[in-house]
N, C-alpha and C. Protein backbone atom coordinates (compact mmCIF):
# COMPACT_ATOMS: atom_id res chain seq x y z
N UNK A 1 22.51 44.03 -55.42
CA UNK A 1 22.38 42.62 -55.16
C UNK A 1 20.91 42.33 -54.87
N UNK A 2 19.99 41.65 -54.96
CA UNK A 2 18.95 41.23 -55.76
C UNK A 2 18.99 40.37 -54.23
N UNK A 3 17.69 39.78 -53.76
CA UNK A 3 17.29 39.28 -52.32
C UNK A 3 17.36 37.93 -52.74
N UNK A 4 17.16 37.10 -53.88
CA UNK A 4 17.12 35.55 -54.27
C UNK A 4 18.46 35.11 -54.04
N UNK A 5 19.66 36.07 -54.80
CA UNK A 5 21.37 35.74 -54.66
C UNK A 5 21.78 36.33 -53.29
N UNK A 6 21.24 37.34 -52.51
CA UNK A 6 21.92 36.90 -51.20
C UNK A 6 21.26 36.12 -50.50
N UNK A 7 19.67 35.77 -50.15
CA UNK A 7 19.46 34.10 -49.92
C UNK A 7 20.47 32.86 -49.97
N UNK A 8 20.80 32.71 -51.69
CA UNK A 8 21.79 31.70 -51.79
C UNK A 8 23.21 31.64 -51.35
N UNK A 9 23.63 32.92 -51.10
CA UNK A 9 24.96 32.77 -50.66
C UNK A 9 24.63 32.39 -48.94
N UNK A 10 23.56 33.22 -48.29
CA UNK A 10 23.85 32.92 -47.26
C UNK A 10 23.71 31.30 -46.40
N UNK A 11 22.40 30.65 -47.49
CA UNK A 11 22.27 29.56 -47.70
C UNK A 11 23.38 28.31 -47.70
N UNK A 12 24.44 28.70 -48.98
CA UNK A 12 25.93 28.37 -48.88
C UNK A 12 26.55 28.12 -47.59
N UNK A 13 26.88 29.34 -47.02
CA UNK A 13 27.69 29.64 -46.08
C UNK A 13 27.23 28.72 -44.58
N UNK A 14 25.82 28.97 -44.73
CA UNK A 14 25.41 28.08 -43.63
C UNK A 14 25.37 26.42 -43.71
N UNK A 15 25.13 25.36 -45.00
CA UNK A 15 25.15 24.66 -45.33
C UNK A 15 26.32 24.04 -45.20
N UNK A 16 27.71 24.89 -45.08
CA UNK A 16 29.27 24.44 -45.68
C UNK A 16 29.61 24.79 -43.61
N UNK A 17 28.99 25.00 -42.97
CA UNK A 17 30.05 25.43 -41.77
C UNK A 17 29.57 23.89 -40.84
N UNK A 18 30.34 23.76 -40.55
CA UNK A 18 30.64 22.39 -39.58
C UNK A 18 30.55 22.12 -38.10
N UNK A 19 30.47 21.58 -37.30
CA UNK A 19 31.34 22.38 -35.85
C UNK A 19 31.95 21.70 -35.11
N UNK A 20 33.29 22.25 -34.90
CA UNK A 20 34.24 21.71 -34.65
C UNK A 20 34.37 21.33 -33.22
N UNK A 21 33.41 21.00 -32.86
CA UNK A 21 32.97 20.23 -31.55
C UNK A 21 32.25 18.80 -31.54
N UNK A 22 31.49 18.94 -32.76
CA UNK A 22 30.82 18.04 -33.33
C UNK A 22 31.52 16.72 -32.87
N UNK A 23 30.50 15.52 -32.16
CA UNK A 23 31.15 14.60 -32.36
C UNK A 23 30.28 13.37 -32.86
N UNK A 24 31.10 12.41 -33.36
CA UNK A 24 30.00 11.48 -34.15
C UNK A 24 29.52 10.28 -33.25
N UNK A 25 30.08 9.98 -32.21
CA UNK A 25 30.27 8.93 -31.53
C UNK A 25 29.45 9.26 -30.52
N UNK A 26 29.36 10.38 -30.22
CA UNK A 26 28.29 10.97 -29.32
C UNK A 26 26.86 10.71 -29.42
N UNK A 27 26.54 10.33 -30.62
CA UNK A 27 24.83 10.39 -31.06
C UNK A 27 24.77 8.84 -30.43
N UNK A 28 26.01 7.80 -31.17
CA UNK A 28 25.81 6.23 -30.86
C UNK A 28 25.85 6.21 -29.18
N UNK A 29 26.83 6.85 -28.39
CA UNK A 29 26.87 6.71 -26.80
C UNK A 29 25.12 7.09 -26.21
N UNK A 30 24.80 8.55 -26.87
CA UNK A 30 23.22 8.70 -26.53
C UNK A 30 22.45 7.58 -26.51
N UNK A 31 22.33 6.95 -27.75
CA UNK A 31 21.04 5.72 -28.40
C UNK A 31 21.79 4.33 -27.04
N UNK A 32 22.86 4.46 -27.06
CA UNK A 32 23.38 2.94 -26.35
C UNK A 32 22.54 3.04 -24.89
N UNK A 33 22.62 4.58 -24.56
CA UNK A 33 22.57 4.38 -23.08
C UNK A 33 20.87 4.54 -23.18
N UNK A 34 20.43 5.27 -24.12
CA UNK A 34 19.29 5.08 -23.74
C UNK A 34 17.91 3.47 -24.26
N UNK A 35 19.25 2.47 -25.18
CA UNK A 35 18.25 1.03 -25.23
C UNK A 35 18.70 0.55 -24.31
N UNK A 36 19.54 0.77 -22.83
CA UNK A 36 19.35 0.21 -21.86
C UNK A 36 18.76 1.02 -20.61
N UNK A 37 18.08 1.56 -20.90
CA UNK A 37 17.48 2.65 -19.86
C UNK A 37 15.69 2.14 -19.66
N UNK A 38 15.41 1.44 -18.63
CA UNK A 38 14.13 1.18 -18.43
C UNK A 38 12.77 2.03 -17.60
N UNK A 39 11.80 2.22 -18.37
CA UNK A 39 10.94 3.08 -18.00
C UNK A 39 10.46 2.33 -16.66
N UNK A 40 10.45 3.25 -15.42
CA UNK A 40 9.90 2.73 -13.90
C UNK A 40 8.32 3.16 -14.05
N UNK A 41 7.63 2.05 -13.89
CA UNK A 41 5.93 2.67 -13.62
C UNK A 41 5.84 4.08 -12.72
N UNK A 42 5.08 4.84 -12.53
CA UNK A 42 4.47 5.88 -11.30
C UNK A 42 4.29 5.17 -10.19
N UNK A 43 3.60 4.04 -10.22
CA UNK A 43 3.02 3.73 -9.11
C UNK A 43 4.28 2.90 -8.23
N UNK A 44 5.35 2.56 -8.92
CA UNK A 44 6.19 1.78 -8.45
C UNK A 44 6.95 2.90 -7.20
N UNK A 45 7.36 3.76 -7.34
CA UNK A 45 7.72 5.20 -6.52
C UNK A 45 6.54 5.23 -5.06
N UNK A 46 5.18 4.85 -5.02
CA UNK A 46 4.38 4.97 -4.16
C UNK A 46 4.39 3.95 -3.35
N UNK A 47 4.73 2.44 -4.24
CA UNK A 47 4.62 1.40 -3.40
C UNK A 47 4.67 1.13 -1.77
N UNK A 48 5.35 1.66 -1.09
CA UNK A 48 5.93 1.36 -0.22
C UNK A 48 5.03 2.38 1.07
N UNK A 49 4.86 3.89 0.33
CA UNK A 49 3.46 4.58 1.12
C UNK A 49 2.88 3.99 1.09
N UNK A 50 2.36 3.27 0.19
CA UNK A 50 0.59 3.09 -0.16
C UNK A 50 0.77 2.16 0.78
N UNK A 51 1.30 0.93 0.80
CA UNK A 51 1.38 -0.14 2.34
C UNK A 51 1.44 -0.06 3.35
N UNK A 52 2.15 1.08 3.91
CA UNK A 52 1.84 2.17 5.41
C UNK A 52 0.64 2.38 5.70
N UNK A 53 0.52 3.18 4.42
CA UNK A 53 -0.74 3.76 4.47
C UNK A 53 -1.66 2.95 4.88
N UNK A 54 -2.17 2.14 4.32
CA UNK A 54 -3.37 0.80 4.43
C UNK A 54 -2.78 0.35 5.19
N UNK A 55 -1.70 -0.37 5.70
CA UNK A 55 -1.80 -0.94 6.96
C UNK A 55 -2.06 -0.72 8.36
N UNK A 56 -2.14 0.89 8.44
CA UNK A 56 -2.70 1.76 9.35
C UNK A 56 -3.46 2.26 9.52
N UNK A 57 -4.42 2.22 7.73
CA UNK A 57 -6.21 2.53 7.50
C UNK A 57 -6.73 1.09 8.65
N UNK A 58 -6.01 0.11 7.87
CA UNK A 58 -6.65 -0.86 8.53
C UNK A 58 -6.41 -1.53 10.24
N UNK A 59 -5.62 -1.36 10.41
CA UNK A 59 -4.68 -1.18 12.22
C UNK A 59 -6.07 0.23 13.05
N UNK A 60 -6.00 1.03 12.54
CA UNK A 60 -6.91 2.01 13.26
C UNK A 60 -8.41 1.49 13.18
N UNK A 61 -9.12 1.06 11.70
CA UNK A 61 -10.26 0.61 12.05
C UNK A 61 -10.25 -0.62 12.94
N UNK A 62 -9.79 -1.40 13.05
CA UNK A 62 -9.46 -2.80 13.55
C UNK A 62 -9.50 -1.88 15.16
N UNK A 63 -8.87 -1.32 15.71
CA UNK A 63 -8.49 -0.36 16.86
C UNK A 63 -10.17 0.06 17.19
N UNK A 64 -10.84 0.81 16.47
CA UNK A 64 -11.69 1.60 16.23
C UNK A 64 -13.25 0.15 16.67
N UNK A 65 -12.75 -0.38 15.44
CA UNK A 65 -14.19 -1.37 16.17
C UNK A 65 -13.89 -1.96 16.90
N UNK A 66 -12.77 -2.50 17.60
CA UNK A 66 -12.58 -3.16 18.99
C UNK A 66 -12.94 -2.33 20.40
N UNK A 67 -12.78 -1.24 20.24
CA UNK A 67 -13.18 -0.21 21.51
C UNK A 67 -14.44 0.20 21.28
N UNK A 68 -15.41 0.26 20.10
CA UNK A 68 -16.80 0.55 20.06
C UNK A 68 -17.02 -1.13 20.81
N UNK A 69 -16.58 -2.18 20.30
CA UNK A 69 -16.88 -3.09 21.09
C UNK A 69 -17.34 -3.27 22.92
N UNK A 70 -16.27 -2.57 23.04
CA UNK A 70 -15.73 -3.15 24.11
C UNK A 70 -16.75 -1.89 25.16
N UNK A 71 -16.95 -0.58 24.80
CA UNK A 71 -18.00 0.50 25.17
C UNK A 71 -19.31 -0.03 25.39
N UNK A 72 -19.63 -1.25 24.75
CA UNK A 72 -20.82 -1.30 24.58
C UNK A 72 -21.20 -2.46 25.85
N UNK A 73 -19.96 -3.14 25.56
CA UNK A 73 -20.08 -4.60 27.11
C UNK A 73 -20.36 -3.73 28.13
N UNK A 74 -19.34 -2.72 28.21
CA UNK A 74 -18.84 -2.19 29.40
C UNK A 74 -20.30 -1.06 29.97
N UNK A 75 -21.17 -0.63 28.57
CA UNK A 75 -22.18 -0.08 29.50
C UNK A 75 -23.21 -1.51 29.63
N UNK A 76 -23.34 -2.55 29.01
CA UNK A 76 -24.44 -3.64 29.32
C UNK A 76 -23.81 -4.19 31.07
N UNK A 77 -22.39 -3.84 31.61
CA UNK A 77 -22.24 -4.47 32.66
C UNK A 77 -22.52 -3.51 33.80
N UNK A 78 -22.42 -2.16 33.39
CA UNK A 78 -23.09 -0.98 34.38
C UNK A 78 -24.35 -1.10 34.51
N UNK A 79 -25.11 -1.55 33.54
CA UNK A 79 -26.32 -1.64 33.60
C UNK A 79 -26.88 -2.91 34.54
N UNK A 80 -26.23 -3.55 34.46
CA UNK A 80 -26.26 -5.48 35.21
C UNK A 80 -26.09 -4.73 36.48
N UNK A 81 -24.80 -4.09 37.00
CA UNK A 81 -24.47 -3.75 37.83
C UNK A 81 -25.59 -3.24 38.73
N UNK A 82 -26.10 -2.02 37.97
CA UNK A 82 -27.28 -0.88 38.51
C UNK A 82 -28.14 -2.03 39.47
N UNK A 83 -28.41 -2.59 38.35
CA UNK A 83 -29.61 -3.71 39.07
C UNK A 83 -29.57 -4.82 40.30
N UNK A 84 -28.74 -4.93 40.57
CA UNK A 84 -27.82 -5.45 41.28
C UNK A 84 -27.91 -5.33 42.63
N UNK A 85 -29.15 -5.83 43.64
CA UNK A 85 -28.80 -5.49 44.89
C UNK A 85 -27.62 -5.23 45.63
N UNK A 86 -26.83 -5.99 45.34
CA UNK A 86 -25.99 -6.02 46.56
C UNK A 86 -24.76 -4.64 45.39
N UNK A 87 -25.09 -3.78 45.37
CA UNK A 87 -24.45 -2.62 44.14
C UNK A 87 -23.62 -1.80 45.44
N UNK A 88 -24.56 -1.66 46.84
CA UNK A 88 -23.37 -0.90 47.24
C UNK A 88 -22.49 -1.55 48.50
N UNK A 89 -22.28 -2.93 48.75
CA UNK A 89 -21.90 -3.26 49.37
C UNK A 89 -20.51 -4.01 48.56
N UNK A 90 -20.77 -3.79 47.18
CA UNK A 90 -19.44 -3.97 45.96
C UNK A 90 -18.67 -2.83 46.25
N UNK A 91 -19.10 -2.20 45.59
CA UNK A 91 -18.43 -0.48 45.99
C UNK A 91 -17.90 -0.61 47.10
N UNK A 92 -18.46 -0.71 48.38
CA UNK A 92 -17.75 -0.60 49.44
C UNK A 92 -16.74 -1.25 49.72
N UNK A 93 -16.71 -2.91 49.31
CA UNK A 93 -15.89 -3.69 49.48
C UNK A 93 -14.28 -2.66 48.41
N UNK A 94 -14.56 -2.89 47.01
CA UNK A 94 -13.86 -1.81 46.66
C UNK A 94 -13.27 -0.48 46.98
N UNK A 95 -13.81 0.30 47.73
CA UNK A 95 -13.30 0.98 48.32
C UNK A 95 -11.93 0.55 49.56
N UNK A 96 -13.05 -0.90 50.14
CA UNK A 96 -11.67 -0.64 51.55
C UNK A 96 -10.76 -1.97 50.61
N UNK A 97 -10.64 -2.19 49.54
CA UNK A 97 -9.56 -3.01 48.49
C UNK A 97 -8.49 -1.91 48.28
N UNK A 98 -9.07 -1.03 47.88
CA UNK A 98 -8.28 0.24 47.66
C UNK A 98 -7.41 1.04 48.54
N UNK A 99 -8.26 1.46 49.76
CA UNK A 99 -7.55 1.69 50.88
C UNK A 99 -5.97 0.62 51.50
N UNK A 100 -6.45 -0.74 51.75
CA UNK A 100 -5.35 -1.64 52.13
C UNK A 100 -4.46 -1.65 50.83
N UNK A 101 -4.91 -1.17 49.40
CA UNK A 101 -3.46 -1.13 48.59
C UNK A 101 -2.50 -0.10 48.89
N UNK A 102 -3.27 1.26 49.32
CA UNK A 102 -2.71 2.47 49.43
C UNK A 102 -1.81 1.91 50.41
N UNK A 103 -2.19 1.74 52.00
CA UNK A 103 -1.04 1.11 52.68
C UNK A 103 0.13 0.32 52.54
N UNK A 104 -0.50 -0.72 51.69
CA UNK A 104 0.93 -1.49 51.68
C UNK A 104 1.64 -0.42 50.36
N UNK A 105 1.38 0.44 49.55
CA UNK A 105 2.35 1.05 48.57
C UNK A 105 2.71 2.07 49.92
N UNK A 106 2.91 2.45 50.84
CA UNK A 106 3.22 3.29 51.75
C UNK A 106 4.33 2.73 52.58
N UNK A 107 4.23 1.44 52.72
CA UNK A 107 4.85 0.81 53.55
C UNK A 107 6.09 0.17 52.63
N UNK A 108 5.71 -0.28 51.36
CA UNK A 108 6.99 -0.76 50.76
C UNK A 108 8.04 0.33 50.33
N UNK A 109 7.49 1.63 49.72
CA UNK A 109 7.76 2.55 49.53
C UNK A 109 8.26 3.74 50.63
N UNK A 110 8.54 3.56 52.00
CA UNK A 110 9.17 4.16 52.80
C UNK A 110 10.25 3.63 53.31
């Protein structure tokens, strides 16, 4: 037997077999479901991080320059303070403010 005629037979044999699983209705159910199947962007999946995200980039700087703010009063009023004759008769007063709180939390608290 010669390699061209068993080519063709086997050619035959494969051409003629079927499969009996095969279904035809199957290819149309594939195509149906997939012209109603809509492609979702990438970025649509992130949406909802990415707005966390930035709203807390921006919440922390907002945070961030309000307390550099507020560092900076707070040494221009130490500095006012320094200068300040009457600097330790504040303090002192503060101190005995402090003391008469301690008491009365002693007294409500027993």
């Amino acid at each position: 037997m010669d390699d061209q005629r068993f080519d063709d037979i086997i050619k035959n044999k494969v051409g003629e077999y079927v499969d009996p699983t095969y279904d035809k209705g199957a290819i149309a159910g594939l195509h149906q479901h997939l012209a109603g199947y809509q492609v979702v962007p990438w970025y649509s999946q992130y949406k909802s991080a990415g707005l966390m995200a930035a709203t807390l980039a921006l919440f922390t700087l907002f945070n961030w320059l309000m307390i550099g703010n507020s560092r900076e009063g707070s040494d221009i009023n130490q500095a006012s303070l320094n200068n300040n004759p009457d600097y330790e008769r504040l303090i002192a007063d503060l101190k005995g403010e402090i003391d008469r709180l301690k008491t009365i939390q002693l007294i409500l608290y027993m």
